[in-house]
C-alpha atoms as a PDB file:
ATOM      1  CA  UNK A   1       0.000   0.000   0.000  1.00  0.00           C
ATOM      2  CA  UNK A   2       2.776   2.184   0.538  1.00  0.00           C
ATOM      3  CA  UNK A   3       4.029   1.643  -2.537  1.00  0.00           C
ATOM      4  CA  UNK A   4       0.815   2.607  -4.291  1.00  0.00           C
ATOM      5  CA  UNK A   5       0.577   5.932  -2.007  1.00  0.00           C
ATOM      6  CA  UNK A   6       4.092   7.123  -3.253  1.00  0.00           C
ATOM      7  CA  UNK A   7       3.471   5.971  -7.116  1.00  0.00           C
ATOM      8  CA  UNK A   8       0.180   8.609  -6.916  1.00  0.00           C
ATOM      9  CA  UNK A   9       2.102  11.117  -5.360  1.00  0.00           C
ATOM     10  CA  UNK A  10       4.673  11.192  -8.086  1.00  0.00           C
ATOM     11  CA  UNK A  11       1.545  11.104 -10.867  1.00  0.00           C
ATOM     12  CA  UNK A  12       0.040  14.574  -9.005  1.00  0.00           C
ATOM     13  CA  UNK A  13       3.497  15.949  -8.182  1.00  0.00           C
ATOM     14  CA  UNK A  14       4.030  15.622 -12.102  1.00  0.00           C
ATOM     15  CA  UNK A  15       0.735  16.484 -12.887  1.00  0.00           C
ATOM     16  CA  UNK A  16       1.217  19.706 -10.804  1.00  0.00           C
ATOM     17  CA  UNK A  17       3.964  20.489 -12.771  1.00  0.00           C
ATOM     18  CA  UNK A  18       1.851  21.716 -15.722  1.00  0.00           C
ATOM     19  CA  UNK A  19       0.687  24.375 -13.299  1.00  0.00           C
ATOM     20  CA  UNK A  20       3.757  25.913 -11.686  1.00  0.00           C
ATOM     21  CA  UNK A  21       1.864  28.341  -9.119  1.00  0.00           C
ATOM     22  CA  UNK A  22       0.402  24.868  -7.591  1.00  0.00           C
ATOM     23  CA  UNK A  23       3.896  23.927  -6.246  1.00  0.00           C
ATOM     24  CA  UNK A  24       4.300  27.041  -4.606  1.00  0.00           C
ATOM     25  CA  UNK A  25       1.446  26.024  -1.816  1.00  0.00           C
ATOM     26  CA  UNK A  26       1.593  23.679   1.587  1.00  0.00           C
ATOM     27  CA  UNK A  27       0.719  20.444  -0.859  1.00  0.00           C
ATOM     28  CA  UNK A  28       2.831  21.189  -3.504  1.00  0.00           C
ATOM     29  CA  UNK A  29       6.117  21.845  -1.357  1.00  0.00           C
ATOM     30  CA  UNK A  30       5.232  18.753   0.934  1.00  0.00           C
ATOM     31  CA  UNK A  31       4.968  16.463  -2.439  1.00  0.00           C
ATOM     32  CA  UNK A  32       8.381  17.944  -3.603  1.00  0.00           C
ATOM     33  CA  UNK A  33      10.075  17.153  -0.526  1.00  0.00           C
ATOM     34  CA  UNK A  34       8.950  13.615  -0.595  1.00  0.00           C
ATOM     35  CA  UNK A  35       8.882  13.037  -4.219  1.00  0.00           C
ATOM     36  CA  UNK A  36      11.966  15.132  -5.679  1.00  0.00           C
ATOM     37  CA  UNK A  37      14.520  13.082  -3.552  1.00  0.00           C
ATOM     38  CA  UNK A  38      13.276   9.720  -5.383  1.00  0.00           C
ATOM     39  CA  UNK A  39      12.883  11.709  -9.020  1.00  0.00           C
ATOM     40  CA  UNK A  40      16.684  13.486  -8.559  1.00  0.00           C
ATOM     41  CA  UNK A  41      18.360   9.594  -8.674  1.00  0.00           C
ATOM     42  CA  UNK A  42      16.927   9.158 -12.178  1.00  0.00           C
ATOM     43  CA  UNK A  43      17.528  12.849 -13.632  1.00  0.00           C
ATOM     44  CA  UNK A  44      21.293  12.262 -13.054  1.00  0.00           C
ATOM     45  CA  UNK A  45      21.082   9.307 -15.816  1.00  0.00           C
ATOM     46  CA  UNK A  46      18.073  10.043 -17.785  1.00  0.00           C
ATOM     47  CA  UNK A  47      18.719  13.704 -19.453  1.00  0.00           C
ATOM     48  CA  UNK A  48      15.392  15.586 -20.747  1.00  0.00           C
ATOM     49  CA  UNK A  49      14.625  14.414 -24.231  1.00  0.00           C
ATOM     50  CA  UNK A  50      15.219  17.623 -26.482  1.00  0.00           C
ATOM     51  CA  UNK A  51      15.983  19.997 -23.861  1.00  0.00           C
ATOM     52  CA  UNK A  52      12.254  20.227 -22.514  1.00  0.00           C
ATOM     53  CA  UNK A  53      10.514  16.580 -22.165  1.00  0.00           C
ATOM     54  CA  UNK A  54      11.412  14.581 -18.804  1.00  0.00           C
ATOM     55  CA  UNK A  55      11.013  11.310 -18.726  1.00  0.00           C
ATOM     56  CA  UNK A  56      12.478  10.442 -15.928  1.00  0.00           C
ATOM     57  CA  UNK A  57       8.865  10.286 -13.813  1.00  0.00           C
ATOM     58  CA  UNK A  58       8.145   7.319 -16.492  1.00  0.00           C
ATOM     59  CA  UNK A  59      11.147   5.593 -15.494  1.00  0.00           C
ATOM     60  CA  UNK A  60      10.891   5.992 -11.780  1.00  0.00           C
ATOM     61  CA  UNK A  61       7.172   4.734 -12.085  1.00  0.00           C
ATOM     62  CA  UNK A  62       8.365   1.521 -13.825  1.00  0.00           C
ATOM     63  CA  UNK A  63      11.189   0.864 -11.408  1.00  0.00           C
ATOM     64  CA  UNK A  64       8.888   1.427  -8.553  1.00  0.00           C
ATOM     65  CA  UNK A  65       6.647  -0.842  -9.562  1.00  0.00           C
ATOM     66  CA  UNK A  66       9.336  -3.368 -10.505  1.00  0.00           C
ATOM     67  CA  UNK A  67      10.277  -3.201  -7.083  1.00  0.00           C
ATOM     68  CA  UNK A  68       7.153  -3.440  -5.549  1.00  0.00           C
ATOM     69  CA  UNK A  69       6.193  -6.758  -7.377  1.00  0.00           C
ATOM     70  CA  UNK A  70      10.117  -8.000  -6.487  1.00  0.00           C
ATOM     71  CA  UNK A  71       9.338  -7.496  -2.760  1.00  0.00           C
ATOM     72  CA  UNK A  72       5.311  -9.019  -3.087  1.00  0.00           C
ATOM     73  CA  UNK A  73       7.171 -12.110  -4.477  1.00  0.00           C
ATOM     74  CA  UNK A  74       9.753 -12.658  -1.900  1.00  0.00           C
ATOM     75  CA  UNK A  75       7.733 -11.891   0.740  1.00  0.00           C
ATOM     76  CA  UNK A  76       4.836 -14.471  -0.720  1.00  0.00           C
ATOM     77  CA  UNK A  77       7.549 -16.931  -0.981  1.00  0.00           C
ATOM     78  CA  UNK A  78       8.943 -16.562   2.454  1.00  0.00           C
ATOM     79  CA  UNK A  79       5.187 -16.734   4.265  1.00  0.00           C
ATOM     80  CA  UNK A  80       3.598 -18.807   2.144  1.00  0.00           C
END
């Protein structure tokens, strides 16, 4: 579940990011603290396509998930 909490706030902090004066309120600066830390790892590897077009939220989805369904199948094959 925790997993699926942070993969939504990564889709709104991006989303937010096609309105720049949303960042600049209480939500907005918490999401950035929590989010940007995660999103900075795969900016230093992934460069914007073009100058302007990040994909580097894409990535970081995909590996998140990745990593969620790693950890669902260890964890199902140590319990069960």
């Amino acid at each position: 579940m925790i997993f699926e909490i942070y993969f939504y706030m990564i889709v709104i902090y991006v989303l937010m990011s096609w309105l720049p004066n949303l960042r600049e309120n209480f939500i907005g600066e918490f999401l950035t603290k929590l989010v940007e830390p995660y999103l900075s790892v795969f900016r230093r590897f992934i460069p914007p396509i073009m100058g302007m077009l990040d994909i580097s939220p894409i990535i970081a989805l995909f590996v998140l998930q990745f990593v969620q369904s790693g950890l669902k199948f260890v964890i199902h094959s140590i319990f069960f």
